[in-house]
PDB file of N, CA and C in Angstrom:
ATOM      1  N   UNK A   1       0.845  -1.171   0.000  1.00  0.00           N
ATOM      2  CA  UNK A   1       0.000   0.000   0.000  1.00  0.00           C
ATOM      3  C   UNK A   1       0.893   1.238   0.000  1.00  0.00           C
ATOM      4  N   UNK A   2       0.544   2.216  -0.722  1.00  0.00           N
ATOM      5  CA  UNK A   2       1.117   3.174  -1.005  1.00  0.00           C
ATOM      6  C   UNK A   2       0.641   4.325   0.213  1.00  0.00           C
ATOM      7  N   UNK A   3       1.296   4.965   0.560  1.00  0.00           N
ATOM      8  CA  UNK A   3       0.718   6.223   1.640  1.00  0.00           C
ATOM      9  C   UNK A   3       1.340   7.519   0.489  1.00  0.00           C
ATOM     10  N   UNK A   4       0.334   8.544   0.328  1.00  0.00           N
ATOM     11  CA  UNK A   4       0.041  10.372  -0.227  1.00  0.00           C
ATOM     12  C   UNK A   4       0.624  11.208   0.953  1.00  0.00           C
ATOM     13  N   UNK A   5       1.552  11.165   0.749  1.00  0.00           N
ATOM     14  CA  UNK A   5       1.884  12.508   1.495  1.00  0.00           C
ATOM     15  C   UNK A   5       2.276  13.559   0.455  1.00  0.00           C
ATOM     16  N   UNK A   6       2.233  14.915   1.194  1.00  0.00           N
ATOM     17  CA  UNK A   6       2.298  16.390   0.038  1.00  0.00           C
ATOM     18  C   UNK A   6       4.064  16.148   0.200  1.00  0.00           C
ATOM     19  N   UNK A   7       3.921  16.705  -1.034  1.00  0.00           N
ATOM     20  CA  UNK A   7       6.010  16.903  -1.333  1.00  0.00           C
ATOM     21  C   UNK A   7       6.338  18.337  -0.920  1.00  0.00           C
ATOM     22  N   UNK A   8       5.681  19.585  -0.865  1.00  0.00           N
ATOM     23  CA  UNK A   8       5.264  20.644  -0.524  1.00  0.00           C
ATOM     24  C   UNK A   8       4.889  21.071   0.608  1.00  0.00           C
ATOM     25  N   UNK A   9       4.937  22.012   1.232  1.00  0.00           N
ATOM     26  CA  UNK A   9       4.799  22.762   2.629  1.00  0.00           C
ATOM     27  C   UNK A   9       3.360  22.880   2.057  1.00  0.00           C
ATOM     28  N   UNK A  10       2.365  23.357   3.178  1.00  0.00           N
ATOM     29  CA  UNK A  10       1.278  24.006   3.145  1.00  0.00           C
ATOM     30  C   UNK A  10       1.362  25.640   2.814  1.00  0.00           C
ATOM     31  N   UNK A  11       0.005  25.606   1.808  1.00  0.00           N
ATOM     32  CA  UNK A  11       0.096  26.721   1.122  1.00  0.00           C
ATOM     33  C   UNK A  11      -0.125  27.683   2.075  1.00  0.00           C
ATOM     34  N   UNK A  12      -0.851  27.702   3.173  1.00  0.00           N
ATOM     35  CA  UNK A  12      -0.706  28.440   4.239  1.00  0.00           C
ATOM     36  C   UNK A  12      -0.065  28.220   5.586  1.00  0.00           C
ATOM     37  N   UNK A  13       0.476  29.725   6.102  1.00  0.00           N
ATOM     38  CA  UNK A  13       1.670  28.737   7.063  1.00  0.00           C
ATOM     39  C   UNK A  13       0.756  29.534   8.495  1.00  0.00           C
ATOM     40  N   UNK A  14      -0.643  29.510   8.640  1.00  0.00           N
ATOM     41  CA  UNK A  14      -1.489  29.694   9.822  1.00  0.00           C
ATOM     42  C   UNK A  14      -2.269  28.354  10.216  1.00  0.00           C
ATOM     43  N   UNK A  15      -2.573  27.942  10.899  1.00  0.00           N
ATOM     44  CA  UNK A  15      -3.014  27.042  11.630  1.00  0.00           C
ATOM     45  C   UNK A  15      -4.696  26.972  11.442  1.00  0.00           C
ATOM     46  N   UNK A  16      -5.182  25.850  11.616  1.00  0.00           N
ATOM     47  CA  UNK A  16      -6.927  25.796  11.399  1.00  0.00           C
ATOM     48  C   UNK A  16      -7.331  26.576  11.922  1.00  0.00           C
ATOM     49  N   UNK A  17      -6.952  26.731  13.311  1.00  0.00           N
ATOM     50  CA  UNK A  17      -7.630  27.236  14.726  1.00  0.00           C
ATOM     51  C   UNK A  17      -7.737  29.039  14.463  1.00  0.00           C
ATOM     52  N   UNK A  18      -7.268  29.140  13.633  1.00  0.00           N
ATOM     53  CA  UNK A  18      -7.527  31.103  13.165  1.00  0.00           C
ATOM     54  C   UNK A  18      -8.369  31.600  13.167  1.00  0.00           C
ATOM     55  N   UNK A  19      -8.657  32.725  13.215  1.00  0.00           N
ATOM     56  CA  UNK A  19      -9.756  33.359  13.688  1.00  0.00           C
ATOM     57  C   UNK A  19     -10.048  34.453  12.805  1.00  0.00           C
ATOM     58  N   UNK A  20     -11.006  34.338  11.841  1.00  0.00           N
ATOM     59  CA  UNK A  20     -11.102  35.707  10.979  1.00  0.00           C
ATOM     60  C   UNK A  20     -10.642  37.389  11.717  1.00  0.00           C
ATOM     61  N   UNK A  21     -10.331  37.692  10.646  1.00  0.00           N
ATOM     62  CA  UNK A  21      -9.457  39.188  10.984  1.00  0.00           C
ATOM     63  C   UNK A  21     -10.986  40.777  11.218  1.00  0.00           C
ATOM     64  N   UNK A  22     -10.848  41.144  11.618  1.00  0.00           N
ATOM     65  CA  UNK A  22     -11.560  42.389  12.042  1.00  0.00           C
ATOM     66  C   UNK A  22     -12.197  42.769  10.444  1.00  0.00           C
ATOM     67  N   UNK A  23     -10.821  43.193   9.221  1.00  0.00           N
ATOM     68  CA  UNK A  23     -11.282  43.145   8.017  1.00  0.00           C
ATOM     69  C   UNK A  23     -12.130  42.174   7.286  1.00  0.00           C
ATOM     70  N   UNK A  24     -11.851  40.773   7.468  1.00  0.00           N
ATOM     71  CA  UNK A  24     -12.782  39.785   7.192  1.00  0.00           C
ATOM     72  C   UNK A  24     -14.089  39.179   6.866  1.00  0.00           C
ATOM     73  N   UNK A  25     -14.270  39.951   8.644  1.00  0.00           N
ATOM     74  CA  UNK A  25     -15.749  40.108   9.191  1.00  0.00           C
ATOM     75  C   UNK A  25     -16.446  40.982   8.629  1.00  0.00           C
ATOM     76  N   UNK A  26     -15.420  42.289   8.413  1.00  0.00           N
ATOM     77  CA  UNK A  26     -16.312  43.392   7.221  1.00  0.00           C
ATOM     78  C   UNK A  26     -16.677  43.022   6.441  1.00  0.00           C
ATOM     79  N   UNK A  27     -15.568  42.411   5.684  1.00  0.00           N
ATOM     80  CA  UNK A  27     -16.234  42.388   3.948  1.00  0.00           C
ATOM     81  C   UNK A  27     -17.081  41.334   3.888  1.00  0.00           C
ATOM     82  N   UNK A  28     -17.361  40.380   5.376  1.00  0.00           N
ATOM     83  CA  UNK A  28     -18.208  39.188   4.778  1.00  0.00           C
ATOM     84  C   UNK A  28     -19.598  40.048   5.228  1.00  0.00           C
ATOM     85  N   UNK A  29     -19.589  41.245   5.960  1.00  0.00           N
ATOM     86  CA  UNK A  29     -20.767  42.029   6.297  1.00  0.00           C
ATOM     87  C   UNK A  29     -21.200  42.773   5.506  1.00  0.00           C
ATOM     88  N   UNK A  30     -19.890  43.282   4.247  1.00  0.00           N
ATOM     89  CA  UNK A  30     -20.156  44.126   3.608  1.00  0.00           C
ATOM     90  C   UNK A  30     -21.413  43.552   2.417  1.00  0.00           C
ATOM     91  N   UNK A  31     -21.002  42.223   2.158  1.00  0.00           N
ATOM     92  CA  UNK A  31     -21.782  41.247   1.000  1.00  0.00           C
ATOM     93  C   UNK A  31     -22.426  40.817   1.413  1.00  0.00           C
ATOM     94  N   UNK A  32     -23.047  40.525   2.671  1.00  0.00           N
ATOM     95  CA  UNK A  32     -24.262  39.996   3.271  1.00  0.00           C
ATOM     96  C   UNK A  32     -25.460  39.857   2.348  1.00  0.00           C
ATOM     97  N   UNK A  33     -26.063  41.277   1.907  1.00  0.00           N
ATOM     98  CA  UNK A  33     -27.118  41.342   1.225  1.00  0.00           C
ATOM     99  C   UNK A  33     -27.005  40.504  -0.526  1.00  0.00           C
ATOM    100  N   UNK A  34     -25.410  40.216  -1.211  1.00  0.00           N
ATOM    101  CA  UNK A  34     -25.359  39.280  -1.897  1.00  0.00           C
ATOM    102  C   UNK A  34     -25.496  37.982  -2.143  1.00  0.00           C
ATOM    103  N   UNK A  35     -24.726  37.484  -0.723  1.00  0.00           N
ATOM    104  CA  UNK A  35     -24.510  36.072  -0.018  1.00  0.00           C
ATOM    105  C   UNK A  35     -26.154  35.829   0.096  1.00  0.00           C
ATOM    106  N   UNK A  36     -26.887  36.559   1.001  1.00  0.00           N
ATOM    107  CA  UNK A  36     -28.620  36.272   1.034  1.00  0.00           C
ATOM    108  C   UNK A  36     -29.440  36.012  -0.335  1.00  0.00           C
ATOM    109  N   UNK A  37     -28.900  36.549  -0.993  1.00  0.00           N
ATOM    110  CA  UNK A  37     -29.960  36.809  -2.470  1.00  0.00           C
ATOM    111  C   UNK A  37     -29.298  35.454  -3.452  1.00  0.00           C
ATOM    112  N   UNK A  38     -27.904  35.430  -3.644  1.00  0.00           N
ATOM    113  CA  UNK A  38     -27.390  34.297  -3.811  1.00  0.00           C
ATOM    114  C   UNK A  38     -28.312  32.852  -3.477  1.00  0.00           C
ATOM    115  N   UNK A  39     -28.219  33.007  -1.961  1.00  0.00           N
ATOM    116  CA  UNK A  39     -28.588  31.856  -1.351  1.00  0.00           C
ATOM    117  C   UNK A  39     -30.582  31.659  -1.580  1.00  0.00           C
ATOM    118  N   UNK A  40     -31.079  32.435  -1.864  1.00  0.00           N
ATOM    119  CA  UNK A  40     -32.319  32.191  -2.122  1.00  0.00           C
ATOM    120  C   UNK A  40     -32.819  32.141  -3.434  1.00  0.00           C
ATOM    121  N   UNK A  41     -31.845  32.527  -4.337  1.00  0.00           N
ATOM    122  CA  UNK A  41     -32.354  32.063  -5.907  1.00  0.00           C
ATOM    123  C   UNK A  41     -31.768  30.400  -6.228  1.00  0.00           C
ATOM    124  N   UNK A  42     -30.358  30.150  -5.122  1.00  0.00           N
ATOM    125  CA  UNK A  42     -30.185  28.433  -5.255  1.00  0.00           C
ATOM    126  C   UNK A  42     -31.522  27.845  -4.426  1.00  0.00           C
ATOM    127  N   UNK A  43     -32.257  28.232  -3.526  1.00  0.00           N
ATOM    128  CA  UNK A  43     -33.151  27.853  -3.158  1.00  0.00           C
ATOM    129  C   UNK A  43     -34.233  27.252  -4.236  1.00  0.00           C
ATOM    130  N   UNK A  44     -34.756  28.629  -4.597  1.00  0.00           N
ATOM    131  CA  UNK A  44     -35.546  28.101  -5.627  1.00  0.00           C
ATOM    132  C   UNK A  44     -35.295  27.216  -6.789  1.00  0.00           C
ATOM    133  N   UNK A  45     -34.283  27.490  -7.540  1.00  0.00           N
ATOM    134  CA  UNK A  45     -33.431  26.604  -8.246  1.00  0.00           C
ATOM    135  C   UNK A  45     -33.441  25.060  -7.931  1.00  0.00           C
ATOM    136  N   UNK A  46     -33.386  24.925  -6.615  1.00  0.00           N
ATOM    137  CA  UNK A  46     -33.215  23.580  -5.921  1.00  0.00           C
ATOM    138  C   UNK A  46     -34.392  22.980  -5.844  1.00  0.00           C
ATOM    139  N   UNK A  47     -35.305  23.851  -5.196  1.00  0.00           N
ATOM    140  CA  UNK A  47     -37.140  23.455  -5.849  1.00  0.00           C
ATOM    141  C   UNK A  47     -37.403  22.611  -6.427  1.00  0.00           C
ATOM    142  N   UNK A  48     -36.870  22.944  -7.655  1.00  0.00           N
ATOM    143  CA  UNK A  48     -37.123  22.930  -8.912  1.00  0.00           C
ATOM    144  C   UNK A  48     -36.381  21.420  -9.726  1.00  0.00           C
ATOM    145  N   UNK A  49     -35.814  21.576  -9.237  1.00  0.00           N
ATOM    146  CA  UNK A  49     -34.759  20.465  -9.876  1.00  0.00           C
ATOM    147  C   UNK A  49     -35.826  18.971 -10.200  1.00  0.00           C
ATOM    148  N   UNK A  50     -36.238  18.618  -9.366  1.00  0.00           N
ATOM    149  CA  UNK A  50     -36.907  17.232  -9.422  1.00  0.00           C
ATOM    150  C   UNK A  50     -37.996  17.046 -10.246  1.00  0.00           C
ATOM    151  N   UNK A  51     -38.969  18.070 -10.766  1.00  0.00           N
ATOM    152  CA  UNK A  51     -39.892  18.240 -11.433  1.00  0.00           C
ATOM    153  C   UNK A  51     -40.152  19.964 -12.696  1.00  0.00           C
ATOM    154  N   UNK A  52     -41.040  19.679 -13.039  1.00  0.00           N
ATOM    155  CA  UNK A  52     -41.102  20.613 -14.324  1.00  0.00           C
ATOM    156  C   UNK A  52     -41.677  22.207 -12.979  1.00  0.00           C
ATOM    157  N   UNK A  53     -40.945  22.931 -13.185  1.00  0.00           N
ATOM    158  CA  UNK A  53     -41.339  24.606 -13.140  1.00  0.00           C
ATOM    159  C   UNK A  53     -42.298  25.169 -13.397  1.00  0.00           C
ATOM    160  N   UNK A  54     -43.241  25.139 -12.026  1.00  0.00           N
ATOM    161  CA  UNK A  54     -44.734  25.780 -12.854  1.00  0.00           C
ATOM    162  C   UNK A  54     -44.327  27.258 -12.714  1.00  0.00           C
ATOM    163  N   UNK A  55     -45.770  28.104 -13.095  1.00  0.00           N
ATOM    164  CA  UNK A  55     -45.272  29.721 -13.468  1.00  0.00           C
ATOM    165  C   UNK A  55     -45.151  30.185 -12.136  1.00  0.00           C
ATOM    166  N   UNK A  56     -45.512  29.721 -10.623  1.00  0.00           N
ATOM    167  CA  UNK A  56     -44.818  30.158  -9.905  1.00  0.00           C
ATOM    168  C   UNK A  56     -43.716  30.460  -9.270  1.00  0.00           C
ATOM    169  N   UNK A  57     -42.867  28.898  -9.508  1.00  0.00           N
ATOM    170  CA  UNK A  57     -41.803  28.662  -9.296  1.00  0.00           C
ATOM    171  C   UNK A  57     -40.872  29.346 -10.516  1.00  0.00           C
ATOM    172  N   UNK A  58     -41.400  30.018 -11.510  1.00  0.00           N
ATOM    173  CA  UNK A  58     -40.482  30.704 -12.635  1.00  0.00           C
ATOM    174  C   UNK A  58     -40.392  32.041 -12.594  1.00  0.00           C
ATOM    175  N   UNK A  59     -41.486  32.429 -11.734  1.00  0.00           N
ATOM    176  CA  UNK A  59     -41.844  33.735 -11.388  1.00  0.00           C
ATOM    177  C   UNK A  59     -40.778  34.134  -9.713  1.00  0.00           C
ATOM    178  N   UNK A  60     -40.688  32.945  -9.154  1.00  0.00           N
ATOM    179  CA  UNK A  60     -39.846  32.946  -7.946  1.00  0.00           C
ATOM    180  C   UNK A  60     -38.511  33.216  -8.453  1.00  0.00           C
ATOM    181  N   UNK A  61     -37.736  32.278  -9.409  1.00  0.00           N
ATOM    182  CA  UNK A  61     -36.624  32.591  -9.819  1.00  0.00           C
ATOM    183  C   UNK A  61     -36.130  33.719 -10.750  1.00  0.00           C
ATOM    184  N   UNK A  62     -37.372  33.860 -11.398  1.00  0.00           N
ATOM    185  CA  UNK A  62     -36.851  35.284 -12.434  1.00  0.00           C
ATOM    186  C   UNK A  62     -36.679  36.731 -10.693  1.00  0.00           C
ATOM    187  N   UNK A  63     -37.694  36.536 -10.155  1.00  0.00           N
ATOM    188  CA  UNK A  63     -37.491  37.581  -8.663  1.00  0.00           C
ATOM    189  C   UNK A  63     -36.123  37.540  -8.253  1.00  0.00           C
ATOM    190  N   UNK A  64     -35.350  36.069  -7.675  1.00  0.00           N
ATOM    191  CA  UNK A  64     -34.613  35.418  -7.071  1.00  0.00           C
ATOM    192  C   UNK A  64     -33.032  36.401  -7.962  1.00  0.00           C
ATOM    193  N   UNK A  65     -33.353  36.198  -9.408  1.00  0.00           N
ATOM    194  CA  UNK A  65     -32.285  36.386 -10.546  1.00  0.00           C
ATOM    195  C   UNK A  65     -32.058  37.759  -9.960  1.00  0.00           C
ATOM    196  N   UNK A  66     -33.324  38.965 -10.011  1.00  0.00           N
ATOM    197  CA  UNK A  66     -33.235  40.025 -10.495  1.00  0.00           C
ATOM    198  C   UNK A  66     -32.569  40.594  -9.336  1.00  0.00           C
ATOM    199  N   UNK A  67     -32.931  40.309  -7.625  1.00  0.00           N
ATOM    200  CA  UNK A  67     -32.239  40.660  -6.173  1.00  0.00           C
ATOM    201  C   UNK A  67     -31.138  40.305  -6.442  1.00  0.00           C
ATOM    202  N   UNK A  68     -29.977  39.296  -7.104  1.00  0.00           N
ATOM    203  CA  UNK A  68     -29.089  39.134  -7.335  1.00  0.00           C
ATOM    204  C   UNK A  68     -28.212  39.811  -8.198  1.00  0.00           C
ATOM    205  N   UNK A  69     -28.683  40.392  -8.717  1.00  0.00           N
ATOM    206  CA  UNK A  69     -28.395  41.213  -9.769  1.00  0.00           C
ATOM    207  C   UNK A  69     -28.144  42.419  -9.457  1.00  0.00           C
ATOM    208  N   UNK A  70     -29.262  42.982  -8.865  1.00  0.00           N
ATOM    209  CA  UNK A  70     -29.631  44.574  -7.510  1.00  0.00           C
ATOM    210  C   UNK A  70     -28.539  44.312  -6.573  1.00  0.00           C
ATOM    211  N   UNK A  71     -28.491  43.154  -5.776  1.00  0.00           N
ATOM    212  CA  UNK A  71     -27.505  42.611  -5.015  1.00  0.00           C
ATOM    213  C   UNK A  71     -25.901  43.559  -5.751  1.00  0.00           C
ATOM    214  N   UNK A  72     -25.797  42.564  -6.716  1.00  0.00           N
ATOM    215  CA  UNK A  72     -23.807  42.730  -6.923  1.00  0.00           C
ATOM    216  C   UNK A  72     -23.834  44.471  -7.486  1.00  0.00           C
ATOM    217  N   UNK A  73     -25.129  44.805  -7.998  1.00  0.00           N
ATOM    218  CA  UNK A  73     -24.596  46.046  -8.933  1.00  0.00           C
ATOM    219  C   UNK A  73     -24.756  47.219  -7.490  1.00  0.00           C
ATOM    220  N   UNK A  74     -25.159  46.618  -6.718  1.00  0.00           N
ATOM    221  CA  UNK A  74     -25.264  47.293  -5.073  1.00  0.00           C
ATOM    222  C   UNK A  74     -23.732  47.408  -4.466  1.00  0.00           C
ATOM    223  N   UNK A  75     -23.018  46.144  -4.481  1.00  0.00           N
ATOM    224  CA  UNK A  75     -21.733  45.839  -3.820  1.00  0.00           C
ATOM    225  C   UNK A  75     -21.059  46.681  -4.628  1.00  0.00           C
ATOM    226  N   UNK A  76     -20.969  46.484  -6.254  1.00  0.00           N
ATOM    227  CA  UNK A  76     -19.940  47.282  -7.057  1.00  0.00           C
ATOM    228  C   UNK A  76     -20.111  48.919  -6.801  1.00  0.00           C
ATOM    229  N   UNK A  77     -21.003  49.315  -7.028  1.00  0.00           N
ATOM    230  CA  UNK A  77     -21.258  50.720  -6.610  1.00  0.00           C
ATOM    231  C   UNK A  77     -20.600  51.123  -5.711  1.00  0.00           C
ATOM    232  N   UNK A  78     -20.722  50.055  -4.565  1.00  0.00           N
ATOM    233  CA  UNK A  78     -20.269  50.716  -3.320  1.00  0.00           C
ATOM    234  C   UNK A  78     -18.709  50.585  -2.823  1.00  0.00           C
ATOM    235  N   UNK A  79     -18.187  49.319  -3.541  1.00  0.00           N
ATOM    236  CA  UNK A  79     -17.305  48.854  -3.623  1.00  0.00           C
ATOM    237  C   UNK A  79     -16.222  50.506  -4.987  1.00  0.00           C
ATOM    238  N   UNK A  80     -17.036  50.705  -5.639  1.00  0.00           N
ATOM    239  CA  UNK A  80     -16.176  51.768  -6.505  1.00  0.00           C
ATOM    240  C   UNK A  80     -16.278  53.307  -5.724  1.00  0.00           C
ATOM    241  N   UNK A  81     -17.616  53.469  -4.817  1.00  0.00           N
ATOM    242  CA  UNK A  81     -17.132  54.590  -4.036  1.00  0.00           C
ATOM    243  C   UNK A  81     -16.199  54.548  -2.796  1.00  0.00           C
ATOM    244  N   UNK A  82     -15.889  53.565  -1.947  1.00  0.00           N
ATOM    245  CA  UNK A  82     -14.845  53.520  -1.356  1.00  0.00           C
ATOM    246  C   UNK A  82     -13.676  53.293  -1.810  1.00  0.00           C
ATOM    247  N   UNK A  83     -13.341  52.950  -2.943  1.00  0.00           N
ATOM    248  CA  UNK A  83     -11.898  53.062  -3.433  1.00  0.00           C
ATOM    249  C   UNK A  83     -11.883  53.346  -4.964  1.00  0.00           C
ATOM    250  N   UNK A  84     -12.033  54.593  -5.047  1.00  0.00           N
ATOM    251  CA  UNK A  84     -12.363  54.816  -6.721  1.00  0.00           C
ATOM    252  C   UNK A  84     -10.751  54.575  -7.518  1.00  0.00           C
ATOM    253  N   UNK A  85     -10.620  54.324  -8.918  1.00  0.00           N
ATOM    254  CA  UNK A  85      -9.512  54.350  -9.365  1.00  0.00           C
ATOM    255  C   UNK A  85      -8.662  52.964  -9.479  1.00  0.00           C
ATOM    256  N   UNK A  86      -9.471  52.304  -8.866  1.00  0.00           N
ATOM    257  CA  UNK A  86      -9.163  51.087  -8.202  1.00  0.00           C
ATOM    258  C   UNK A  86      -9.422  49.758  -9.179  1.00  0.00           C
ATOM    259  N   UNK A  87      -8.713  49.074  -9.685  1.00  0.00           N
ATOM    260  CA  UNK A  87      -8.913  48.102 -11.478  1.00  0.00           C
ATOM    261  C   UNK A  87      -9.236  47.372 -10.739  1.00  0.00           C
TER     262      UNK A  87
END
């Protein structure tokens, strides 16, 4: 039997046990309202999967699409007024 070990160090040299950084916590606060809208158009999506899409469930996801959409063009906006100039 063969044993896998890495030939390579770990790509990170911090430990599991870490603790998100002060900045971290921002930006995962800052996208909140993406991460949510994200997570409820896979919702519906997921619905859906097992059977045919009636017009409610198409009417849920075209909604689901469009908050996602409002969502990122929300983050970018805001994301280009705090650091304009910025590629």
């Amino acid at each position: 039997m063969m044993h896998i070990a890495a030939l390579q160090t770990a790509v990170t040299a911090i430990g599991p046990d870490r603790e998100p950084t002060a900045a971290e916590l921002d930006a995962i606060e800052y996208e909140m309202p993406l991460i949510r809208a994200e997570v409820e158009l896979l919702d519906a999506q997921i619905s859906t999967l097992d059977r045919t899409p009636s017009e409610l469930d198409q009417r849920r996801i075209r909604r689901a699409r469009r908050r996602v959409l409002a969502a990122r063009r929300t983050v970018a906006n805001r994301c280009g007024a705090i650091s304009p100039g910025v590629a």
